[in-house]
PDB file of N, CA and C in Angstrom:
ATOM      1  N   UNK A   1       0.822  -1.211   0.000  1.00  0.00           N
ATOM      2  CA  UNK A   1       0.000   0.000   0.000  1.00  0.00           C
ATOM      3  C   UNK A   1       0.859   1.265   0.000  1.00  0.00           C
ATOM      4  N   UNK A   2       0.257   2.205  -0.540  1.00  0.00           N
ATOM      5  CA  UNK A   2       1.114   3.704  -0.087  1.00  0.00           C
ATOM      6  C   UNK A   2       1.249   4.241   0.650  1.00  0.00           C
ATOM      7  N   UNK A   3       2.128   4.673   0.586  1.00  0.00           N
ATOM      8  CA  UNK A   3       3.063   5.191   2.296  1.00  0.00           C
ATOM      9  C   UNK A   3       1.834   5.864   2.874  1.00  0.00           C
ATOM     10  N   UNK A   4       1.272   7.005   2.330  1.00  0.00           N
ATOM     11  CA  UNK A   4       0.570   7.581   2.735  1.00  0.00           C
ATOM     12  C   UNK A   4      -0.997   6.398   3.796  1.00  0.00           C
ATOM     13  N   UNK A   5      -1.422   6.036   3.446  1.00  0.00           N
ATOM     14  CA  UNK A   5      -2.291   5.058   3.740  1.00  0.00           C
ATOM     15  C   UNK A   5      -1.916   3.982   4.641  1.00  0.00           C
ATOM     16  N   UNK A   6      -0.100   3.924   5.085  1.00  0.00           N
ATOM     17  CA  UNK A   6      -0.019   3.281   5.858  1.00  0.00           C
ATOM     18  C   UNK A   6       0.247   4.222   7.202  1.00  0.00           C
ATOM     19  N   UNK A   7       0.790   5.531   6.877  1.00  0.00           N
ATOM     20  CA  UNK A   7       0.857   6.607   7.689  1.00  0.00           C
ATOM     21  C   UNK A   7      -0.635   6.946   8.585  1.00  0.00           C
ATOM     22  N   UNK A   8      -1.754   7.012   7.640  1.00  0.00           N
ATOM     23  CA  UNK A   8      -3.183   6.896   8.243  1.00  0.00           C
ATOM     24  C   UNK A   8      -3.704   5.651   9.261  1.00  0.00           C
ATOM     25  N   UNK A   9      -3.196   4.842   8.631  1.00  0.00           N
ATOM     26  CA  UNK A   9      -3.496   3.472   9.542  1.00  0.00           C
ATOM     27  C   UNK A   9      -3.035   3.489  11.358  1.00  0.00           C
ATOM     28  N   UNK A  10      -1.579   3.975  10.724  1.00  0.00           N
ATOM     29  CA  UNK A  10      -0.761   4.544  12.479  1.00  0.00           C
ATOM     30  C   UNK A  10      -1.532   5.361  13.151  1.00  0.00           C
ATOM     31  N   UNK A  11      -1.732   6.183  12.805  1.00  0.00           N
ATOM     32  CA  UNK A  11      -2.189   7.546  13.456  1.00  0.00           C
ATOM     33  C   UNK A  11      -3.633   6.513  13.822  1.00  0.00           C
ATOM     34  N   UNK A  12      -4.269   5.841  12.833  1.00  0.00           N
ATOM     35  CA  UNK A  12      -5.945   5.625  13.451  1.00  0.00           C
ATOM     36  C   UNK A  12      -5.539   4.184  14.958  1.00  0.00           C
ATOM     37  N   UNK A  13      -4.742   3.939  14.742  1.00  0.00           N
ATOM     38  CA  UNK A  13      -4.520   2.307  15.417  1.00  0.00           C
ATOM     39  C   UNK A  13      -3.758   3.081  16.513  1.00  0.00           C
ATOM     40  N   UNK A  14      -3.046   4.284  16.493  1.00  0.00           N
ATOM     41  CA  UNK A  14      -2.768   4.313  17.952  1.00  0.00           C
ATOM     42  C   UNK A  14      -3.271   5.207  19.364  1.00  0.00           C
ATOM     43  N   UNK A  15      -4.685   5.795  17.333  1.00  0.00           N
ATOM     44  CA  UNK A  15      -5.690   6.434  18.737  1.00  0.00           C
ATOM     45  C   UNK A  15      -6.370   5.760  19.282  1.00  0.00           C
ATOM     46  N   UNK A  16      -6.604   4.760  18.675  1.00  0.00           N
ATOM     47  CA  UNK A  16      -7.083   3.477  19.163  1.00  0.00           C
ATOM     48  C   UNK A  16      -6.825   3.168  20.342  1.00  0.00           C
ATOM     49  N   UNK A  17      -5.434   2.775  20.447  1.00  0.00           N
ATOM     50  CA  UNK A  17      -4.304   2.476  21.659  1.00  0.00           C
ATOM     51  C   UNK A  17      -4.392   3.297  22.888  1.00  0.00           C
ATOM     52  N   UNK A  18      -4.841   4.847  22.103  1.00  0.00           N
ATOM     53  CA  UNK A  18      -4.976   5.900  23.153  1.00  0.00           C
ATOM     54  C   UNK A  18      -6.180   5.693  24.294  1.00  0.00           C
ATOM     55  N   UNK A  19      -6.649   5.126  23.248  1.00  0.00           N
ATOM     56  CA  UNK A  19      -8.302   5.575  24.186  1.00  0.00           C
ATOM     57  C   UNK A  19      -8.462   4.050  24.801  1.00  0.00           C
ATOM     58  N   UNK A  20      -8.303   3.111  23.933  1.00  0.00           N
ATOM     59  CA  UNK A  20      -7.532   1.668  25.068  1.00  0.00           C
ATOM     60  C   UNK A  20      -6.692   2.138  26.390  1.00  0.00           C
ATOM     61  N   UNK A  21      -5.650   2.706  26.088  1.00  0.00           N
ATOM     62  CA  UNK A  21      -4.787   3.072  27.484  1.00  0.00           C
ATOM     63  C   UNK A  21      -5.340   3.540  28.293  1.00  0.00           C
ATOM     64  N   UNK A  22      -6.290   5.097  28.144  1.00  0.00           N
ATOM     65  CA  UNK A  22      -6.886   5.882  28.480  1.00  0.00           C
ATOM     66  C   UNK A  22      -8.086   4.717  30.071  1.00  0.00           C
ATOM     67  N   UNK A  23      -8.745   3.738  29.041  1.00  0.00           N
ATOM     68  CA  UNK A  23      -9.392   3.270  29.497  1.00  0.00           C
ATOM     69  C   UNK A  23      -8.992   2.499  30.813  1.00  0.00           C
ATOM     70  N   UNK A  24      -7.696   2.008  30.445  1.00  0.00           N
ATOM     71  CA  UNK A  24      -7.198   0.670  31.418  1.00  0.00           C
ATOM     72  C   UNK A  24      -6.326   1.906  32.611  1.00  0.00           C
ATOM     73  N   UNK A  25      -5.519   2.436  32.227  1.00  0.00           N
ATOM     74  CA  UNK A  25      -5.214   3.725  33.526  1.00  0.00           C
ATOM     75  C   UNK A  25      -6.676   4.068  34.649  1.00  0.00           C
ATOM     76  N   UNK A  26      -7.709   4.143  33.585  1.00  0.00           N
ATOM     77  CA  UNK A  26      -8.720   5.050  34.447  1.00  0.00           C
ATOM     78  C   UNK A  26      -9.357   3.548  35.409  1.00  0.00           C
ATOM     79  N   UNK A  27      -9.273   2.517  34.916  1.00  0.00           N
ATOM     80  CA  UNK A  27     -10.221   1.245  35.465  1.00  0.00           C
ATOM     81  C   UNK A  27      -8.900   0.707  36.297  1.00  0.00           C
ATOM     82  N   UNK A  28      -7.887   0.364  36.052  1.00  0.00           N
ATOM     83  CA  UNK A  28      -6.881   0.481  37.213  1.00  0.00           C
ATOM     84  C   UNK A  28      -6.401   1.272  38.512  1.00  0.00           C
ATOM     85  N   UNK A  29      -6.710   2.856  37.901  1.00  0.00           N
ATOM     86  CA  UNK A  29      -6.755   3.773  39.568  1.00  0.00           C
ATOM     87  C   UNK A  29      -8.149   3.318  40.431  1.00  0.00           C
ATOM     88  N   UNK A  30      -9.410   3.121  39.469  1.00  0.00           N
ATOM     89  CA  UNK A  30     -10.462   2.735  40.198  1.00  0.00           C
ATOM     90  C   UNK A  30     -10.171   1.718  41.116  1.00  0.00           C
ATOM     91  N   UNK A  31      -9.770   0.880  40.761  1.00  0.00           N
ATOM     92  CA  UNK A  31      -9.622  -0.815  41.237  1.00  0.00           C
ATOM     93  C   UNK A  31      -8.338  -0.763  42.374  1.00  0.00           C
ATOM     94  N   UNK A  32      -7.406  -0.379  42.612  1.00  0.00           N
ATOM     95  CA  UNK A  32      -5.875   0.652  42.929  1.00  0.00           C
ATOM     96  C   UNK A  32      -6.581   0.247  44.352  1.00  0.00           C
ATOM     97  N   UNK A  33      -5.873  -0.234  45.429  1.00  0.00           N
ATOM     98  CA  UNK A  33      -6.155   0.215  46.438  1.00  0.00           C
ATOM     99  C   UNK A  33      -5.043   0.666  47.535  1.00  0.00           C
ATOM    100  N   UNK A  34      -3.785   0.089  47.335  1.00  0.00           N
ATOM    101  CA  UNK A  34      -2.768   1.167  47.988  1.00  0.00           C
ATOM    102  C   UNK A  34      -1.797   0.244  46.746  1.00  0.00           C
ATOM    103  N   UNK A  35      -1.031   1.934  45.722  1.00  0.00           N
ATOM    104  CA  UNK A  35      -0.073   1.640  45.241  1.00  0.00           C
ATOM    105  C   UNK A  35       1.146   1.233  45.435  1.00  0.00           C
ATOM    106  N   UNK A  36       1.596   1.791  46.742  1.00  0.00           N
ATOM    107  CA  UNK A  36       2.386   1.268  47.380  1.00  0.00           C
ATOM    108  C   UNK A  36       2.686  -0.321  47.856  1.00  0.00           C
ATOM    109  N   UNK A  37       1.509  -0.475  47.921  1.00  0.00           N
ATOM    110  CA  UNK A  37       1.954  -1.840  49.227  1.00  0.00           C
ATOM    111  C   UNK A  37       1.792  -3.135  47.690  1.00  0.00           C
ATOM    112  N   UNK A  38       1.242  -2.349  46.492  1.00  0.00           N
ATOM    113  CA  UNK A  38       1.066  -3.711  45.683  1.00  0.00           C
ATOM    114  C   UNK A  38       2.203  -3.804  44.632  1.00  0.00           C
ATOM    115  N   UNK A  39       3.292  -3.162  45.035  1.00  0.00           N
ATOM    116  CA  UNK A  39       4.294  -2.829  43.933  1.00  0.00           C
ATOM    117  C   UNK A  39       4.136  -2.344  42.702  1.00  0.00           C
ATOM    118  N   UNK A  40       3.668  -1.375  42.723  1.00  0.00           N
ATOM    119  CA  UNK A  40       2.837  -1.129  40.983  1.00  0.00           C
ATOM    120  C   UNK A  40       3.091   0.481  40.957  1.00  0.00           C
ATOM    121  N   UNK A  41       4.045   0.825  41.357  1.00  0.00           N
ATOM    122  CA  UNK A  41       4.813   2.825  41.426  1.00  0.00           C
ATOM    123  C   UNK A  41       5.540   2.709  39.939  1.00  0.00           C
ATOM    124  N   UNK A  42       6.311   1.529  39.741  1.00  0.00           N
ATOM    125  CA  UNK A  42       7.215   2.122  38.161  1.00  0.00           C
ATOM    126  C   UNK A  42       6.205   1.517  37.454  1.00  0.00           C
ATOM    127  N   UNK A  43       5.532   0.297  37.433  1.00  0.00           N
ATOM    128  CA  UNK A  43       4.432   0.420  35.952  1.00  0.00           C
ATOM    129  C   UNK A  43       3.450   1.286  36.086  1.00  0.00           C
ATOM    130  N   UNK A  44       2.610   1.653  37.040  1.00  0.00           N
ATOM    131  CA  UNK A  44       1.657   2.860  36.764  1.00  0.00           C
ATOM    132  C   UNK A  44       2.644   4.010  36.490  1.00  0.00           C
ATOM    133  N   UNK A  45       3.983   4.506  36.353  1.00  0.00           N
ATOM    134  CA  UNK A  45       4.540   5.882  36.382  1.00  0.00           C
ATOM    135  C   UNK A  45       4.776   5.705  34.858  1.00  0.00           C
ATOM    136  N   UNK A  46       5.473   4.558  34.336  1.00  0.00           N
ATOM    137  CA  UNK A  46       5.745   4.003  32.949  1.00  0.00           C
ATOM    138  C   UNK A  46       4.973   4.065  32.304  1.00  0.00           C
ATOM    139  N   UNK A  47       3.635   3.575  32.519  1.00  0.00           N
ATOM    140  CA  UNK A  47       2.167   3.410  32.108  1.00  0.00           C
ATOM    141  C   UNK A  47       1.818   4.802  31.218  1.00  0.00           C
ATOM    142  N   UNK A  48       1.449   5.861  32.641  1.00  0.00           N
ATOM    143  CA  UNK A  48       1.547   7.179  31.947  1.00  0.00           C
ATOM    144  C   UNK A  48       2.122   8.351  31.851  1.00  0.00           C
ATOM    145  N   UNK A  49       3.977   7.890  31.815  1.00  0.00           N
ATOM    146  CA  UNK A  49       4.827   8.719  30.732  1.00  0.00           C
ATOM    147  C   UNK A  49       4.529   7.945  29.360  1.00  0.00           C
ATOM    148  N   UNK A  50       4.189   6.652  28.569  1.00  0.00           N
ATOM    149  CA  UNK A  50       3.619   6.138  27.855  1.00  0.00           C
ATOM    150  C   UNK A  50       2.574   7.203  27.035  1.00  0.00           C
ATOM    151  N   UNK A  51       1.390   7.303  27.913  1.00  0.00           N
ATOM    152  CA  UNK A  51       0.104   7.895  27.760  1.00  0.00           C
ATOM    153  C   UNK A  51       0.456   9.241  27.005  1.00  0.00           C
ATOM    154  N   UNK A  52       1.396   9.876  27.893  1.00  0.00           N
ATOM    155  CA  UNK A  52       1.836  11.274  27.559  1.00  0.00           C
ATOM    156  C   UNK A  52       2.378  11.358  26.479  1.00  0.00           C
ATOM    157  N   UNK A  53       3.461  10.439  25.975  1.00  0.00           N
ATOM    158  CA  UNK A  53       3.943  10.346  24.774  1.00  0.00           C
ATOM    159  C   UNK A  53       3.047  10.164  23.787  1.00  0.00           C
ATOM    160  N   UNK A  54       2.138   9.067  24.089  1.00  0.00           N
ATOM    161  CA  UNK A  54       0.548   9.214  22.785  1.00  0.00           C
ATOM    162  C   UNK A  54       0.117  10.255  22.855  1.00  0.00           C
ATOM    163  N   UNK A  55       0.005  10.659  24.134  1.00  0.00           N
ATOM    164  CA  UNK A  55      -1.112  11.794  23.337  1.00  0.00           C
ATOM    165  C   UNK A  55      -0.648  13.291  22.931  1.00  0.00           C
ATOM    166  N   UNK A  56       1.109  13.625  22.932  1.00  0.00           N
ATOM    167  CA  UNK A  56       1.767  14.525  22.617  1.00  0.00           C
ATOM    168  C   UNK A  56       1.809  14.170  21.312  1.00  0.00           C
ATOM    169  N   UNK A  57       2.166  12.944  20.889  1.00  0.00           N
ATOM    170  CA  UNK A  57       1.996  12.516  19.667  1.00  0.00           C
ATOM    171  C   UNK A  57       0.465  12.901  18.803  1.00  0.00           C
ATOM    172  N   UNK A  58      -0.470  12.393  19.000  1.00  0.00           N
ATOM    173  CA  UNK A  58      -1.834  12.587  18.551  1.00  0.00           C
ATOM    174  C   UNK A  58      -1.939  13.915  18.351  1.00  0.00           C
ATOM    175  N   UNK A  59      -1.804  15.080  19.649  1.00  0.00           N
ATOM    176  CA  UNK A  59      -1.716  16.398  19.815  1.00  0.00           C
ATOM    177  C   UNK A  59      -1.044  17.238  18.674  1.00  0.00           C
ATOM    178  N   UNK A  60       0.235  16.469  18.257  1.00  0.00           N
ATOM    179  CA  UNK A  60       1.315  17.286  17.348  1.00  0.00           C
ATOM    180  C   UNK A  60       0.809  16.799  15.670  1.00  0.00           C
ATOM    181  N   UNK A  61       0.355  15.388  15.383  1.00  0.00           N
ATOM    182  CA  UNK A  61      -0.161  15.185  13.874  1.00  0.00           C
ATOM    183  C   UNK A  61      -1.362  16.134  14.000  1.00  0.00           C
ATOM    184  N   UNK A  62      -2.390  16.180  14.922  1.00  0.00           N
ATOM    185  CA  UNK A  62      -3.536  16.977  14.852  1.00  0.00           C
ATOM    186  C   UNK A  62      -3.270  18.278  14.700  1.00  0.00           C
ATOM    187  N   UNK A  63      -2.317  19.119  15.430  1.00  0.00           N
ATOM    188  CA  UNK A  63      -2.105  20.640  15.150  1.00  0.00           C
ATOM    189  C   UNK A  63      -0.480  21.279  14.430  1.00  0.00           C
ATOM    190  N   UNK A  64      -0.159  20.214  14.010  1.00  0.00           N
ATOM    191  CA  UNK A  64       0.930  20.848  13.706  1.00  0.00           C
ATOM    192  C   UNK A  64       1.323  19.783  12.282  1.00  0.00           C
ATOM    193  N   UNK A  65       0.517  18.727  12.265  1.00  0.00           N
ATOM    194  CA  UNK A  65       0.467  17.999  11.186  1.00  0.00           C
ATOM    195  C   UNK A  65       1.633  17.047  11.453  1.00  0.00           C
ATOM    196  N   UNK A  66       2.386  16.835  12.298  1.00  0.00           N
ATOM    197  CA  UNK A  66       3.859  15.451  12.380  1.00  0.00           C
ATOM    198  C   UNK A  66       3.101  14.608  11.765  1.00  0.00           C
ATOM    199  N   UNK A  67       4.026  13.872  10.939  1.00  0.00           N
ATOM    200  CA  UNK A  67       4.535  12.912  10.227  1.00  0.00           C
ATOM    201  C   UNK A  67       5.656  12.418   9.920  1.00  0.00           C
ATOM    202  N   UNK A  68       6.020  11.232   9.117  1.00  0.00           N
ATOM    203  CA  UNK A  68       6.980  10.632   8.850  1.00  0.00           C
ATOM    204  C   UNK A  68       7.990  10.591  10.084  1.00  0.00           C
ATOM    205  N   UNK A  69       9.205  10.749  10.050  1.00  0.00           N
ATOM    206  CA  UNK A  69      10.655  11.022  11.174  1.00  0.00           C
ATOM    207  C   UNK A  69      10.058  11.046  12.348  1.00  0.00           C
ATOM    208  N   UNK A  70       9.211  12.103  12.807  1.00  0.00           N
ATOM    209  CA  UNK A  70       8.607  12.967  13.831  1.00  0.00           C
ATOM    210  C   UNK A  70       7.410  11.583  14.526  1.00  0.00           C
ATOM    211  N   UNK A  71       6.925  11.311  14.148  1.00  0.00           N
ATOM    212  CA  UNK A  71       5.837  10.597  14.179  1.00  0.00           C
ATOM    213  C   UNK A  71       6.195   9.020  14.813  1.00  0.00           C
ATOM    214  N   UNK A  72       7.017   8.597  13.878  1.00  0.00           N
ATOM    215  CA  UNK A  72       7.642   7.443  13.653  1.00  0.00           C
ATOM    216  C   UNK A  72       8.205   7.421  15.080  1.00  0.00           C
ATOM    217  N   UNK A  73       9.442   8.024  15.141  1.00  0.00           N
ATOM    218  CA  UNK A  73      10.379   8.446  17.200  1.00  0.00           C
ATOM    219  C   UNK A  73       9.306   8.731  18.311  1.00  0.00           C
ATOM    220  N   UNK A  74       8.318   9.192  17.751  1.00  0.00           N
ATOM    221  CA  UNK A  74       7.166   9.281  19.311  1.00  0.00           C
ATOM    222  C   UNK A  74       6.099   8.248  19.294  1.00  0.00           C
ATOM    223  N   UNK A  75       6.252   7.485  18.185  1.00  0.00           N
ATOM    224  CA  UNK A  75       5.268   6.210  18.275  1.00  0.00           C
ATOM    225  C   UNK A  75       6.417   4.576  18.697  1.00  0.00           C
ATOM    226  N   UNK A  76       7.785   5.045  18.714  1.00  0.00           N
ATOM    227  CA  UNK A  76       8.651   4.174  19.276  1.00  0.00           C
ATOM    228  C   UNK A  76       8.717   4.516  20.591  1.00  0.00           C
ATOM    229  N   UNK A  77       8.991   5.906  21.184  1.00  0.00           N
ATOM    230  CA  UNK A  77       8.983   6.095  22.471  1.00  0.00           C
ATOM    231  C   UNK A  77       8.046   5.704  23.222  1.00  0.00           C
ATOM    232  N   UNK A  78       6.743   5.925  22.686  1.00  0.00           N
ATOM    233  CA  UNK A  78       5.846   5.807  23.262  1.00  0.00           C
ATOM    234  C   UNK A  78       6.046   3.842  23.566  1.00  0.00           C
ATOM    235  N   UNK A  79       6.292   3.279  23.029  1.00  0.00           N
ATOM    236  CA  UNK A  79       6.112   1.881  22.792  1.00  0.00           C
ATOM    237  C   UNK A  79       7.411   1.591  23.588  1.00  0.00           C
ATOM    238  N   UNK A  80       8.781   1.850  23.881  1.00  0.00           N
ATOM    239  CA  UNK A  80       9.309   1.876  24.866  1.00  0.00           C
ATOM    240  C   UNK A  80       8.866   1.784  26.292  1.00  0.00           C
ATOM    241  N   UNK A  81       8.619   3.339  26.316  1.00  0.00           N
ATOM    242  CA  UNK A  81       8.001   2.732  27.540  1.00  0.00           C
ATOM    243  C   UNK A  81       7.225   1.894  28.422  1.00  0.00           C
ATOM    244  N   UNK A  82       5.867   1.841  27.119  1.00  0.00           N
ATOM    245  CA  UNK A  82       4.756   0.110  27.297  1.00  0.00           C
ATOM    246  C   UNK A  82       5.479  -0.719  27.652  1.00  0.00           C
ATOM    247  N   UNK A  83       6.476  -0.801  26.864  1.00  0.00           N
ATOM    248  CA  UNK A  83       7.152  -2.020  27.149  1.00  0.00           C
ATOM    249  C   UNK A  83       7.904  -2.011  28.243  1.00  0.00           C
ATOM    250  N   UNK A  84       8.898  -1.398  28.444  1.00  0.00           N
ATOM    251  CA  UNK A  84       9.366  -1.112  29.911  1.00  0.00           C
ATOM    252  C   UNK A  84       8.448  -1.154  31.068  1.00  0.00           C
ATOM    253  N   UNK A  85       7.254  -0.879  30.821  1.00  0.00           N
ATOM    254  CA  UNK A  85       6.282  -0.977  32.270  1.00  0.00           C
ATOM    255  C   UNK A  85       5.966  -2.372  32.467  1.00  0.00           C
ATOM    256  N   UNK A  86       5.719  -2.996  30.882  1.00  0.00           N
ATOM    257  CA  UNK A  86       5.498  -4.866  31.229  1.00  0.00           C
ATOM    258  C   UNK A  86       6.455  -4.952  31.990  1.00  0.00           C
ATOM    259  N   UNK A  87       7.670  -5.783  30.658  1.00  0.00           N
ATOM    260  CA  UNK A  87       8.606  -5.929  31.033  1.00  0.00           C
ATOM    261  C   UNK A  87       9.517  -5.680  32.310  1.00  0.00           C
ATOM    262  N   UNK A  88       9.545  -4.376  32.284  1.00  0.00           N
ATOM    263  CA  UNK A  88      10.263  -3.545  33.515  1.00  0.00           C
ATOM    264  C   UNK A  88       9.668  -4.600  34.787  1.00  0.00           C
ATOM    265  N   UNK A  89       8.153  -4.598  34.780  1.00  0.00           N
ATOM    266  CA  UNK A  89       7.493  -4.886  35.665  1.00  0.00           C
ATOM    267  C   UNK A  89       7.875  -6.313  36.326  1.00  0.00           C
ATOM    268  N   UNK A  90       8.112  -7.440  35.104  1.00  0.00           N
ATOM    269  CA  UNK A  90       7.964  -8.536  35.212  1.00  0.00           C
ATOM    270  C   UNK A  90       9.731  -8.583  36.000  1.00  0.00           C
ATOM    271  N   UNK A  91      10.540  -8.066  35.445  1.00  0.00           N
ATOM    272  CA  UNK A  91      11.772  -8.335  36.222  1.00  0.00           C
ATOM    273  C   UNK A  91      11.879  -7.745  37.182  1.00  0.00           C
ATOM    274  N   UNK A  92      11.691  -6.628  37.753  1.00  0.00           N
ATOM    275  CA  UNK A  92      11.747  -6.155  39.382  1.00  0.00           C
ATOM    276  C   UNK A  92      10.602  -7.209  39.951  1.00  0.00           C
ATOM    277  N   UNK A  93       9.846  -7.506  40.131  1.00  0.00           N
ATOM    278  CA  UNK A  93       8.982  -8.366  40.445  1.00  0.00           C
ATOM    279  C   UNK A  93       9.623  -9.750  40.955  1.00  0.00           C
ATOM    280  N   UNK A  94       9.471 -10.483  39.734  1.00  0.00           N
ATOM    281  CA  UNK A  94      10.323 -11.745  39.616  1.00  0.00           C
ATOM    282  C   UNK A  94      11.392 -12.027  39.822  1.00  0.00           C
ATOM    283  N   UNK A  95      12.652 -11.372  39.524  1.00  0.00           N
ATOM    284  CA  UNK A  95      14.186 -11.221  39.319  1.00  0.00           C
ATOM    285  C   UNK A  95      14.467 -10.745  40.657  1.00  0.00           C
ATOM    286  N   UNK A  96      13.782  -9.135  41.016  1.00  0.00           N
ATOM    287  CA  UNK A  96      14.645  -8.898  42.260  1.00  0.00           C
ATOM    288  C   UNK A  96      13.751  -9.065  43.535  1.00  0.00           C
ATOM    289  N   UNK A  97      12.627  -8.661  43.455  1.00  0.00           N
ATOM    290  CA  UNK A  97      12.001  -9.345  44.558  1.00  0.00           C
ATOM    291  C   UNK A  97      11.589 -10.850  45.079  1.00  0.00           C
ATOM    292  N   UNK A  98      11.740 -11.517  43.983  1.00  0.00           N
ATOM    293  CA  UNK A  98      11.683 -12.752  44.302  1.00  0.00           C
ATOM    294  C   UNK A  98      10.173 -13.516  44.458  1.00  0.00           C
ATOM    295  N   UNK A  99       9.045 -12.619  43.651  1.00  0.00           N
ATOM    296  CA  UNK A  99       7.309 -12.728  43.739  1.00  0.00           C
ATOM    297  C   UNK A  99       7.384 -13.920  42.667  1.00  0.00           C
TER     298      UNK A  99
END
């Protein structure tokens, strides 16, 4: 397909993602009952510097038009960090605490 049309697809699939994230942050603080005591401070913080990166992203194609280069580095960052909050999660957890 053309670039262009795969450029649209991103932008629609990770508002998607947005309003997915959006959702699971907001139904997780609900559910949350001391962050502290359940080990969950670097994936909820990871979670939404994540969030922030989508939606600075979304924010900047919508008013300022990013694409290509621009687009591409804040839809990896953003995905960094997701991943770092699993991930991240699963080895402090497992690895150093010993859960």
């Amino acid at each position: 397909p053309p670039l262009a049309t795969m450029e649209t697809l991103l932008i629609q699939l990770i508002g998607t993602g947005f309003v997915l994230l959006s959702l699971a942050l907001l139904t997780g603080f609900f559910f949350l009952e001391d962050i502290f005591a359940q080990h969950l401070v670097h994936k909820t913080v990871l979670s939404l510097i994540a969030w922030a990166v989508f939606a600075t992203l979304l924010w900047g194609h919508w008013k300022f038009g990013w694409r290509g280069r621009t687009a591409i580095r804040w839809t990896l960052g953003g995905f960094v960090f997701l991943m770092l909050a699993y991930f991240g999660s699963k080895l402090v957890l497992e690895l150093m605490l010993g859960r």
